[in-house]
PDB file of N, CA and C in Angstrom:
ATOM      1  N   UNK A   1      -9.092  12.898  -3.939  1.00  0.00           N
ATOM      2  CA  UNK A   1      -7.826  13.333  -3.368  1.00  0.00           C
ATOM      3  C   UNK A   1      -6.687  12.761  -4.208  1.00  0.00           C
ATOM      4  N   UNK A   2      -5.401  13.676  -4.623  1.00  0.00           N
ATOM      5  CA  UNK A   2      -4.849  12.925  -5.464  1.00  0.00           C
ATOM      6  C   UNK A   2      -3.556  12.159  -4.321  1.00  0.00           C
ATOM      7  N   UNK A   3      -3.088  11.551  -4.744  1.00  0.00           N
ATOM      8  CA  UNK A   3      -2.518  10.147  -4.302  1.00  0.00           C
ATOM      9  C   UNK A   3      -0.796  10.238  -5.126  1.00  0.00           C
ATOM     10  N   UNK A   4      -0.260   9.897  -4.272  1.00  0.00           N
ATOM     11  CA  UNK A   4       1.334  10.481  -4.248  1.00  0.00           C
ATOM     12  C   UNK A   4       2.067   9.147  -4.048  1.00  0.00           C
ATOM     13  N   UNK A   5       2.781   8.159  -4.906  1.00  0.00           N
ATOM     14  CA  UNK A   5       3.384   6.844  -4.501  1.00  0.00           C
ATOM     15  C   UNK A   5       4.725   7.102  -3.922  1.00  0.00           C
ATOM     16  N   UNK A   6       5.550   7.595  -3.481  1.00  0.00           N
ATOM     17  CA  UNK A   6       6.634   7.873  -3.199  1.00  0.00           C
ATOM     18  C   UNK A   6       7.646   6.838  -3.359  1.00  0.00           C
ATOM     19  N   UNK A   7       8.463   5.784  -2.113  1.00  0.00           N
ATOM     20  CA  UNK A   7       8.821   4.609  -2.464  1.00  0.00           C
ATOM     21  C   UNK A   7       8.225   3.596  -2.591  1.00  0.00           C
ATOM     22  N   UNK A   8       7.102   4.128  -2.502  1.00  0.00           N
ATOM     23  CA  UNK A   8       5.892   2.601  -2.404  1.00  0.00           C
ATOM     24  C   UNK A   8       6.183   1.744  -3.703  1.00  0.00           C
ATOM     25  N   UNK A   9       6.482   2.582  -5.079  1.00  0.00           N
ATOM     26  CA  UNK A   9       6.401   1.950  -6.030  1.00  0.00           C
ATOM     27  C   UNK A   9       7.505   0.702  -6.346  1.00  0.00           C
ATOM     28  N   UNK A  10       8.713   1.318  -5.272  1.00  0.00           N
ATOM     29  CA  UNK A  10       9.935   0.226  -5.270  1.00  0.00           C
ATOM     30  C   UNK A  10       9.512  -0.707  -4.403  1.00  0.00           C
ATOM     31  N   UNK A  11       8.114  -0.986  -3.547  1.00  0.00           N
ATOM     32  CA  UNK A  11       7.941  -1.798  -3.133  1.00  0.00           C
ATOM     33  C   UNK A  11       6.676  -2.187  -3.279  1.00  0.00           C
ATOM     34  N   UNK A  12       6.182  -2.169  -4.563  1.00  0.00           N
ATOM     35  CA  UNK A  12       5.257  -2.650  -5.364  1.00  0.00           C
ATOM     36  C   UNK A  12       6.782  -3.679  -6.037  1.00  0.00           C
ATOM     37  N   UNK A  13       7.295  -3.037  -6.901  1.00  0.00           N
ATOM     38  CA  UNK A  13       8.664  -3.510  -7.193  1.00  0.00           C
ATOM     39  C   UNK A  13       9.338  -5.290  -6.576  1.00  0.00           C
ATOM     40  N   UNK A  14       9.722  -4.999  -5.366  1.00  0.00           N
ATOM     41  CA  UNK A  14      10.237  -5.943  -4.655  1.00  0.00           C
ATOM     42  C   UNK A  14       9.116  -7.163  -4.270  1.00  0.00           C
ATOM     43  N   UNK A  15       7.151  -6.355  -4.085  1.00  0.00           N
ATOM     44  CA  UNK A  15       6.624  -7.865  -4.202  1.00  0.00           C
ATOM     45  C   UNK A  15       6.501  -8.509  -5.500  1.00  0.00           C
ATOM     46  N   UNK A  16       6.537  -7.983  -6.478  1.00  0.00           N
ATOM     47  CA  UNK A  16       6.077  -8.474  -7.934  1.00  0.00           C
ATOM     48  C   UNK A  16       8.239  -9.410  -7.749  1.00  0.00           C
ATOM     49  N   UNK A  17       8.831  -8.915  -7.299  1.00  0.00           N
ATOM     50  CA  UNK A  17      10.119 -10.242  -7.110  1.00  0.00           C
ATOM     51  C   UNK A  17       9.863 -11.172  -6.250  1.00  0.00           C
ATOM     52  N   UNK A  18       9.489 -10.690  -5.087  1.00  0.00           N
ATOM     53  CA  UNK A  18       8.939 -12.021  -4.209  1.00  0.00           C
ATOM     54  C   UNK A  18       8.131 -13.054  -4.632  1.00  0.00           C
ATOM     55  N   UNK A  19       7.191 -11.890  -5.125  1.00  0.00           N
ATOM     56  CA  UNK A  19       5.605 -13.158  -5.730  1.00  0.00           C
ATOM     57  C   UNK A  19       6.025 -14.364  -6.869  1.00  0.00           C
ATOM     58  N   UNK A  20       8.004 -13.986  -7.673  1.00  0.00           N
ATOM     59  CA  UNK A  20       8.195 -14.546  -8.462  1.00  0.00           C
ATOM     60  C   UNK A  20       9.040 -15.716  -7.781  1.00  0.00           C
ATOM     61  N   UNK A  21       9.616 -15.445  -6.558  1.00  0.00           N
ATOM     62  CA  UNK A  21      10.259 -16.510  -5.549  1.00  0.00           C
ATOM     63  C   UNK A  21       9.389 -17.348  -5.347  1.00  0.00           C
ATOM     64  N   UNK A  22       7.863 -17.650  -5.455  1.00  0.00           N
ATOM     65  CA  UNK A  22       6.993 -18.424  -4.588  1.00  0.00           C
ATOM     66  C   UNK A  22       5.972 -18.742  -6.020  1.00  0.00           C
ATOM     67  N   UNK A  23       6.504 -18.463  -6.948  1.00  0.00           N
ATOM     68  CA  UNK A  23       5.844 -18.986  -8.546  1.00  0.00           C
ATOM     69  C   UNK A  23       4.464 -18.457  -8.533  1.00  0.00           C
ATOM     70  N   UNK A  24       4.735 -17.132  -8.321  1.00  0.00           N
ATOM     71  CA  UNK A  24       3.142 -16.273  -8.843  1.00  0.00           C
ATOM     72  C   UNK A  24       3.453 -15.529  -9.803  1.00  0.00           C
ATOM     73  N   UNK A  25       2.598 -14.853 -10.356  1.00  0.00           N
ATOM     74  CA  UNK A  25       2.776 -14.027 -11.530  1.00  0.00           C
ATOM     75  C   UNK A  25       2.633 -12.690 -10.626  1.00  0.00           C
ATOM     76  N   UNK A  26       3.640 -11.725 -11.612  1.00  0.00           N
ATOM     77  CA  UNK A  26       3.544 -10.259 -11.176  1.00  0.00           C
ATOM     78  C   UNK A  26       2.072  -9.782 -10.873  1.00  0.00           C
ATOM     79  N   UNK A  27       1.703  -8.387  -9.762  1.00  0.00           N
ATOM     80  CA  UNK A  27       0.195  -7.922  -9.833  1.00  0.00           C
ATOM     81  C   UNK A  27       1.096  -6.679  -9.418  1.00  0.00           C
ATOM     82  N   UNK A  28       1.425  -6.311  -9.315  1.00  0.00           N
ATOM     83  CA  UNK A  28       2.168  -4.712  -9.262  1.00  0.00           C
ATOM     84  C   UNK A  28       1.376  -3.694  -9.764  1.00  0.00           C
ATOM     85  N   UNK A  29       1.263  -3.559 -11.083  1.00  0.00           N
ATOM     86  CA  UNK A  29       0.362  -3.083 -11.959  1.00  0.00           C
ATOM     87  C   UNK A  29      -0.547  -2.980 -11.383  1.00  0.00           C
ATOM     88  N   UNK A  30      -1.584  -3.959 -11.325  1.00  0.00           N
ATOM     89  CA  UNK A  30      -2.953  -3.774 -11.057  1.00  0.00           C
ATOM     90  C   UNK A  30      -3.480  -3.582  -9.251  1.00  0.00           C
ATOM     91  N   UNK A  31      -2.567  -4.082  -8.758  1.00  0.00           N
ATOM     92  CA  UNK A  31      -2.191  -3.885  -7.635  1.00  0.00           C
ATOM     93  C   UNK A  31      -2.177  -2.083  -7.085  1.00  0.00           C
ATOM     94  N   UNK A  32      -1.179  -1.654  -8.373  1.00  0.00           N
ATOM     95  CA  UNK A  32      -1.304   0.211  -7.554  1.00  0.00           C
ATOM     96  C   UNK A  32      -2.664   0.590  -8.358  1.00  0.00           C
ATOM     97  N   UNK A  33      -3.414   0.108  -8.933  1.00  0.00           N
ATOM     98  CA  UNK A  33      -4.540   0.637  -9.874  1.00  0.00           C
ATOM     99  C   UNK A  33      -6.034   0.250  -8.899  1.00  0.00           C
ATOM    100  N   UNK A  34      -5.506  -0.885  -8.176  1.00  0.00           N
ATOM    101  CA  UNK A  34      -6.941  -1.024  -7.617  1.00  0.00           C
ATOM    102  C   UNK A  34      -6.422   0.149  -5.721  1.00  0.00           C
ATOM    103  N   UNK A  35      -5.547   0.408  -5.730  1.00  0.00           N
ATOM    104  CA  UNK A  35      -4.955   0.784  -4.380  1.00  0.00           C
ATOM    105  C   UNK A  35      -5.621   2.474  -4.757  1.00  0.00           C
ATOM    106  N   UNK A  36      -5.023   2.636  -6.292  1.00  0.00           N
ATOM    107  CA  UNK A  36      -5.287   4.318  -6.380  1.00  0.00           C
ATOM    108  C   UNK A  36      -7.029   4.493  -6.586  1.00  0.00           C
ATOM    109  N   UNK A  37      -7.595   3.474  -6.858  1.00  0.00           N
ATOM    110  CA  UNK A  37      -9.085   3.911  -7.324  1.00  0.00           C
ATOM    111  C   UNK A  37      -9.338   3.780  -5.876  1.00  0.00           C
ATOM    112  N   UNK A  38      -9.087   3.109  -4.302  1.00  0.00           N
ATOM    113  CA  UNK A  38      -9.380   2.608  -3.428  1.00  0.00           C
ATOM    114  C   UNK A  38      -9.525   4.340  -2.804  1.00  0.00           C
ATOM    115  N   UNK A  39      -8.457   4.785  -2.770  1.00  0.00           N
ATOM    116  CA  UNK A  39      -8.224   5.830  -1.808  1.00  0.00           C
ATOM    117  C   UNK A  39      -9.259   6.628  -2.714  1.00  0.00           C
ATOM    118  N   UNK A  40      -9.400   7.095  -4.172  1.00  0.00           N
ATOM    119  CA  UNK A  40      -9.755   7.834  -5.201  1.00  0.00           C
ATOM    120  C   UNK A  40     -11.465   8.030  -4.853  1.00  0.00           C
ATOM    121  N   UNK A  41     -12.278   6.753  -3.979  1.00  0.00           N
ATOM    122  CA  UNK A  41     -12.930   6.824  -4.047  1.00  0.00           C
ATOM    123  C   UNK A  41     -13.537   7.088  -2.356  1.00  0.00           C
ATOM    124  N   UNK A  42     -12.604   7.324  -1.573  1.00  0.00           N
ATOM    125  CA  UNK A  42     -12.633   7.860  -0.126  1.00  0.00           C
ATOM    126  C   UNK A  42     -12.903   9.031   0.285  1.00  0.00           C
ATOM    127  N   UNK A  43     -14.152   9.222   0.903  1.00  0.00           N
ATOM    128  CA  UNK A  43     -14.338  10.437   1.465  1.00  0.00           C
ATOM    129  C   UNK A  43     -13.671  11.287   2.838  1.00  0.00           C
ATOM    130  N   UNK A  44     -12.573  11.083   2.545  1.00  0.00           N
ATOM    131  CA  UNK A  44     -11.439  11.317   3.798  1.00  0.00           C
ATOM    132  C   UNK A  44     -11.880  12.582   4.679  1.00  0.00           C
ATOM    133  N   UNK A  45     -13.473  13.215   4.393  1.00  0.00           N
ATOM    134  CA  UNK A  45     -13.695  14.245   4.753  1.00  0.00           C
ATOM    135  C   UNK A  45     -14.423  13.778   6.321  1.00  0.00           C
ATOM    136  N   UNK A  46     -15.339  12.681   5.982  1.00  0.00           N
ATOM    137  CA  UNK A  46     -16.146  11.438   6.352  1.00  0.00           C
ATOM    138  C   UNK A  46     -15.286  10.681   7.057  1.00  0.00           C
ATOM    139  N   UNK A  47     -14.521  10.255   7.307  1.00  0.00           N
ATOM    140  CA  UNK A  47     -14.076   8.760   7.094  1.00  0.00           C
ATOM    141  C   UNK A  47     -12.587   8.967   6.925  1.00  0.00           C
ATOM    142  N   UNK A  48     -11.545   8.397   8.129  1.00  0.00           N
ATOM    143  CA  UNK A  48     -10.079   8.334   7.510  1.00  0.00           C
ATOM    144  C   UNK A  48     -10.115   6.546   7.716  1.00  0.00           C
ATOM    145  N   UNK A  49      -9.345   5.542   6.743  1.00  0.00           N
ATOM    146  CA  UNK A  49      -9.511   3.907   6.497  1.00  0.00           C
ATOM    147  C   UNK A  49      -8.423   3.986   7.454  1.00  0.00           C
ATOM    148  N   UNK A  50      -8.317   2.746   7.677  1.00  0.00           N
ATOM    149  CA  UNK A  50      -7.438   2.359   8.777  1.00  0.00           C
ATOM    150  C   UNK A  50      -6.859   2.871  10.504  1.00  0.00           C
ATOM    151  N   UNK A  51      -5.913   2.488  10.426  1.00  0.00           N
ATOM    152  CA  UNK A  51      -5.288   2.618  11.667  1.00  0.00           C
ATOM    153  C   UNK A  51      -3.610   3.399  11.969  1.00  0.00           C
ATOM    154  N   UNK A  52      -3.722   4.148  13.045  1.00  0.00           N
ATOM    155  CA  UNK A  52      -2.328   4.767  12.724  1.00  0.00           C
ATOM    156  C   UNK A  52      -1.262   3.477  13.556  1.00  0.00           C
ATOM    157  N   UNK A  53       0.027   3.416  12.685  1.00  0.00           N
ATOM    158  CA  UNK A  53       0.599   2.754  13.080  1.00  0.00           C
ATOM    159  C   UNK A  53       1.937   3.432  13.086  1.00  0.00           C
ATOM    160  N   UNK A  54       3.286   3.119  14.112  1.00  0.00           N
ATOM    161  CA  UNK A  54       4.419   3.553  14.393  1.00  0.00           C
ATOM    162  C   UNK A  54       5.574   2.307  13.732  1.00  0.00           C
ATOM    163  N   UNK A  55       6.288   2.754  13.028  1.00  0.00           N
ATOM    164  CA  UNK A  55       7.414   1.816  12.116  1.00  0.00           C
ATOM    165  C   UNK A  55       8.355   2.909  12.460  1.00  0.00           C
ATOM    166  N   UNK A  56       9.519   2.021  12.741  1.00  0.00           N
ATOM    167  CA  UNK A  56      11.220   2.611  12.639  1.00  0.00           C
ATOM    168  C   UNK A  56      11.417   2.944  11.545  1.00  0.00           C
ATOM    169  N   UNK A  57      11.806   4.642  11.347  1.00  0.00           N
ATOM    170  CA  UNK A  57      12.695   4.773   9.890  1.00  0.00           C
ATOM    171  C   UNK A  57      11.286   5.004   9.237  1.00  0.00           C
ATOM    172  N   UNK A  58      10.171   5.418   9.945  1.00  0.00           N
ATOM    173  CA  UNK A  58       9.235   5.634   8.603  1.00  0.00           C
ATOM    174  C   UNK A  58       8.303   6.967   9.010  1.00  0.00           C
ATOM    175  N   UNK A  59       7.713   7.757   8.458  1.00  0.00           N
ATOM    176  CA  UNK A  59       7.057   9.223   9.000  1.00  0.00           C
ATOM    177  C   UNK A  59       6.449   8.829   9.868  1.00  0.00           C
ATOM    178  N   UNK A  60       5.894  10.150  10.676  1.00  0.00           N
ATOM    179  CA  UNK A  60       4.521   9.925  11.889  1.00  0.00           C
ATOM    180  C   UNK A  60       3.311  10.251  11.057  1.00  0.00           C
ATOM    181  N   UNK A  61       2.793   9.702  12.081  1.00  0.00           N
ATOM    182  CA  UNK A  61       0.899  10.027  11.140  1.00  0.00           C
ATOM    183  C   UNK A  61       0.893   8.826  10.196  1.00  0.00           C
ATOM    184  N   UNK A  62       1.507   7.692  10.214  1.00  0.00           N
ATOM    185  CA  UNK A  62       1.485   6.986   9.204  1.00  0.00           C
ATOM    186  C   UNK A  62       0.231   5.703   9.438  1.00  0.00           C
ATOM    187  N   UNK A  63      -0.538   5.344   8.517  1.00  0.00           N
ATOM    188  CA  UNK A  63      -1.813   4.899   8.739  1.00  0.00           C
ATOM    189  C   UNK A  63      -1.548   3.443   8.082  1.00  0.00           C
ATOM    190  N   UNK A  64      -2.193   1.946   8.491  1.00  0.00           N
ATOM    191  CA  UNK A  64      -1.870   1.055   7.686  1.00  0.00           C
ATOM    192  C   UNK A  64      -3.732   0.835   7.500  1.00  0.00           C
ATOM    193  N   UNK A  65      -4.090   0.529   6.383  1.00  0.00           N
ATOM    194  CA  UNK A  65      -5.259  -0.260   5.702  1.00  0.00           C
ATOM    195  C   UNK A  65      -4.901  -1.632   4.417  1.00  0.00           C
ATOM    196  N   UNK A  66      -5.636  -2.311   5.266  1.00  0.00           N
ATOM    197  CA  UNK A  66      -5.497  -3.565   4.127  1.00  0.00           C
ATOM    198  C   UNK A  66      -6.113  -3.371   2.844  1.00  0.00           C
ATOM    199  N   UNK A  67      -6.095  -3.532   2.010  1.00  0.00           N
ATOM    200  CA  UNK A  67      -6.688  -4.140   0.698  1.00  0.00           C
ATOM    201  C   UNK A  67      -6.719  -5.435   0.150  1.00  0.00           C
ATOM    202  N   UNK A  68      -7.913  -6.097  -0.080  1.00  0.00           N
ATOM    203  CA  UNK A  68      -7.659  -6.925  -0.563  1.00  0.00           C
ATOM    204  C   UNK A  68      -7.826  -7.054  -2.130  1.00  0.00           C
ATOM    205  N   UNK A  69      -7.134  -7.913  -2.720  1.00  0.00           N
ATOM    206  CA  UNK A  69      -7.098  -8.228  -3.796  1.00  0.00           C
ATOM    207  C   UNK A  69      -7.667  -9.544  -4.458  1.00  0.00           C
ATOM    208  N   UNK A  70      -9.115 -10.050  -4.964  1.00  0.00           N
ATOM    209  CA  UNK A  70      -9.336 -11.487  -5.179  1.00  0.00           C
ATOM    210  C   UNK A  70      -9.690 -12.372  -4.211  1.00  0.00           C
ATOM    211  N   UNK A  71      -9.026 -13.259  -4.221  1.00  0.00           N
ATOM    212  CA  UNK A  71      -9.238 -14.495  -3.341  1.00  0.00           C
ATOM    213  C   UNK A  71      -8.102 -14.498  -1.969  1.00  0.00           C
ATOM    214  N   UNK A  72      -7.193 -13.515  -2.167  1.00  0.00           N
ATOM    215  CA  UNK A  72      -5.476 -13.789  -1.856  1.00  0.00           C
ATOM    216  C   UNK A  72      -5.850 -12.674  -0.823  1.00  0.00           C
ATOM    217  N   UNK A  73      -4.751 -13.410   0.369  1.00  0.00           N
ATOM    218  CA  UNK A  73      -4.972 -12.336   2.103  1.00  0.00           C
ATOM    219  C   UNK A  73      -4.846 -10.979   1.366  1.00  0.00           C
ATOM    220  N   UNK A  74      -5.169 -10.068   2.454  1.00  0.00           N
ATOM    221  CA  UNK A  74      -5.310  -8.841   1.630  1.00  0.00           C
ATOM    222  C   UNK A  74      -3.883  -7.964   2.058  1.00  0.00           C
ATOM    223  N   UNK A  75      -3.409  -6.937   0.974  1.00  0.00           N
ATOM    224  CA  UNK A  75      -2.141  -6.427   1.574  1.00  0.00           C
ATOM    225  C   UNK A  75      -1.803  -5.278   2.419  1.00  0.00           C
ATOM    226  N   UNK A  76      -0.947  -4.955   2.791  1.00  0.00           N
ATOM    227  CA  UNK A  76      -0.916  -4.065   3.961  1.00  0.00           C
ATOM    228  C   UNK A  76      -0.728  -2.625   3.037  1.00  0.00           C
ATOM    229  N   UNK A  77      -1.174  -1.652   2.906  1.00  0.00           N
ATOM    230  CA  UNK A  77      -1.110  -0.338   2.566  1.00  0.00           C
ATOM    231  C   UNK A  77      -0.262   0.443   3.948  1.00  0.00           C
ATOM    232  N   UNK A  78       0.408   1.106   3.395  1.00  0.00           N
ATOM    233  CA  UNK A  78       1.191   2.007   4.683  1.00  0.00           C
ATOM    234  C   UNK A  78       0.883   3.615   4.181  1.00  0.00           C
ATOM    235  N   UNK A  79       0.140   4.566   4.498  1.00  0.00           N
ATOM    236  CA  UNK A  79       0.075   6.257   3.954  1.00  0.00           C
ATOM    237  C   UNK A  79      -0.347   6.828   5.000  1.00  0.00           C
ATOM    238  N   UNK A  80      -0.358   8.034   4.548  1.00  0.00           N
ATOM    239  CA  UNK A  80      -0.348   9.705   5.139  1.00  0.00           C
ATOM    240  C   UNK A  80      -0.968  10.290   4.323  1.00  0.00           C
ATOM    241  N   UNK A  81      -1.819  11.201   5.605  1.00  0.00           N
ATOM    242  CA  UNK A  81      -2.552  12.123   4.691  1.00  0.00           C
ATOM    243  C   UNK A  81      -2.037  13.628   4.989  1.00  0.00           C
ATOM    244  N   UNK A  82      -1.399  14.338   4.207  1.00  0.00           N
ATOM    245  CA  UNK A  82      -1.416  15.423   4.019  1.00  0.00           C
ATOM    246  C   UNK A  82      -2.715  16.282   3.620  1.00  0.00           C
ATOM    247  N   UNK A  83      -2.697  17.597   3.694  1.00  0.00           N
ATOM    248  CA  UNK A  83      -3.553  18.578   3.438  1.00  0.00           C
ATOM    249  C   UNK A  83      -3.987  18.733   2.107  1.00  0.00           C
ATOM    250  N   UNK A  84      -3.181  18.590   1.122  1.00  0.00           N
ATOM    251  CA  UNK A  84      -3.784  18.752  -0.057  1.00  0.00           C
ATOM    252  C   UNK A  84      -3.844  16.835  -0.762  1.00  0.00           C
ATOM    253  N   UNK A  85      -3.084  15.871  -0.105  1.00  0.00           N
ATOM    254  CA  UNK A  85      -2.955  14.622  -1.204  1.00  0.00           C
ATOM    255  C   UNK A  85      -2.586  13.852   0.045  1.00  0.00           C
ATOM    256  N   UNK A  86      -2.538  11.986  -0.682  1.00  0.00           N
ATOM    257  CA  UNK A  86      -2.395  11.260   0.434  1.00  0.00           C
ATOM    258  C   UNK A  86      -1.176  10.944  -0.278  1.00  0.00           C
ATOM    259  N   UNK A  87       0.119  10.580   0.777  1.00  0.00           N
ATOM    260  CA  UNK A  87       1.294   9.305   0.388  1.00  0.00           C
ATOM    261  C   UNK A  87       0.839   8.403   0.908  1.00  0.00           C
ATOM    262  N   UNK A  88       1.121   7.512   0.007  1.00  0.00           N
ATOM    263  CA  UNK A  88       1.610   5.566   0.146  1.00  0.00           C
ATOM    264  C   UNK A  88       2.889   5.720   0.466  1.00  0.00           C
ATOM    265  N   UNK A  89       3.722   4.771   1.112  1.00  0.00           N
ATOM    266  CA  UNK A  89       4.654   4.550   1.293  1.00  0.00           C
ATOM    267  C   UNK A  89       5.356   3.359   1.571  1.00  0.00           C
ATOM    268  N   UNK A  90       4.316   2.461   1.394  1.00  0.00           N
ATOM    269  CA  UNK A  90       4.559   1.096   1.088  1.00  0.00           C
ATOM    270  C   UNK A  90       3.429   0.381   1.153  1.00  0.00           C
ATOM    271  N   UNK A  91       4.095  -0.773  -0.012  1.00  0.00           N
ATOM    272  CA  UNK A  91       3.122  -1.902  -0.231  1.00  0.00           C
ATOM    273  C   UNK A  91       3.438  -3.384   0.461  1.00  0.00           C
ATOM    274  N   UNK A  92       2.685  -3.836   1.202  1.00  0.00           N
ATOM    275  CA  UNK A  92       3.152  -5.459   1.242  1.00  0.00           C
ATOM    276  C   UNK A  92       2.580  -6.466   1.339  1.00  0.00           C
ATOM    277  N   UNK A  93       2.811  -7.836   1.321  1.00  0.00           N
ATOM    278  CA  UNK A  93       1.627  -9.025   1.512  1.00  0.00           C
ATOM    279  C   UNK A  93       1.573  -9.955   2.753  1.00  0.00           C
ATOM    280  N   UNK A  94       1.267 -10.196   3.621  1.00  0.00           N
ATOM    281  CA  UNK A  94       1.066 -10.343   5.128  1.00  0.00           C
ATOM    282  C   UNK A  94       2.219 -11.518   4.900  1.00  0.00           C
ATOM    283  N   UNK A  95       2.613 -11.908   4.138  1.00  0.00           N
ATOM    284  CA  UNK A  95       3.374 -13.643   3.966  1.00  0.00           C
ATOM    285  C   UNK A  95       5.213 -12.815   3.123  1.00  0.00           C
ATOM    286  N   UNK A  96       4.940 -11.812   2.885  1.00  0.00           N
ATOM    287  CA  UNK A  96       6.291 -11.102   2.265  1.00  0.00           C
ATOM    288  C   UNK A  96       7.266 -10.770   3.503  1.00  0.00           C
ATOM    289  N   UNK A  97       8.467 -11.647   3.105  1.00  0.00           N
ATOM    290  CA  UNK A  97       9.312 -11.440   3.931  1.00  0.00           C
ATOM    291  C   UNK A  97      10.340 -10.250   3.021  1.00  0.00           C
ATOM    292  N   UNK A  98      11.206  -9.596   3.661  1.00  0.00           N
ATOM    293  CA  UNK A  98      12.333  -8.689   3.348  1.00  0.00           C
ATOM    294  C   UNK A  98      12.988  -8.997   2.746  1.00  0.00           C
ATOM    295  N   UNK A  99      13.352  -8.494   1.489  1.00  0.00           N
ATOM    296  CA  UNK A  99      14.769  -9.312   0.414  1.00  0.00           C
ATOM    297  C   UNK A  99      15.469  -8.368   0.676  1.00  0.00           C
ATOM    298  N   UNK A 100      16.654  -8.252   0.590  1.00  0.00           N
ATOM    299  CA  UNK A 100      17.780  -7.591   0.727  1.00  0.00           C
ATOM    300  C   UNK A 100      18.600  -7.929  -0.527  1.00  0.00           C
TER     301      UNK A 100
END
């Protein structure tokens, strides 16, 4: 299924700034690479991952699944599945607070 980042990527964005507030190195990058092979390899025909969840200011139908990454809590995925492709629509890390 192909896979659609919408603003997710500005908030791939904002953790690779956070992760630099708290002296980690950027994972942004590899971060949307292990997220896109994740869904890439989902039989959404079988099987939808996660849970639907309701956020202010954000679509309906919107689903959160964790991923983890390594050793490190795993992060919150926020998407939708449309008919032909899935959106992401955000990325975050259970410990990421909001920068403004």
């Amino acid at each position: 299924m192909k896979v659609l980042w919408r603003k997710s990527i500005e908030s791939l964005l904002e953790l690779d700034r956070w992760r630099s507030t708290v002296e980690l190195p950027p994972i942004a990058i590899y971060l949307k690479d292990t997220i896109q092979t994740y869904f890439e390899q989902q039989e959404l025909i079988l099987y939808i991952p996660g849970r639907l969840v309701f956020i202010q200011k954000m679509p309906v139908d919107l689903r959160l699944v964790l991923v983890s990454v390594g050793k490190s809590d795993p992060y919150k995925v926020f998407y939708r599945i449309n008919k032909e492709y899935l959106e992401i629509f955000l990325v975050r890390h259970p410990h990421q607070k909001l920068m403004e």
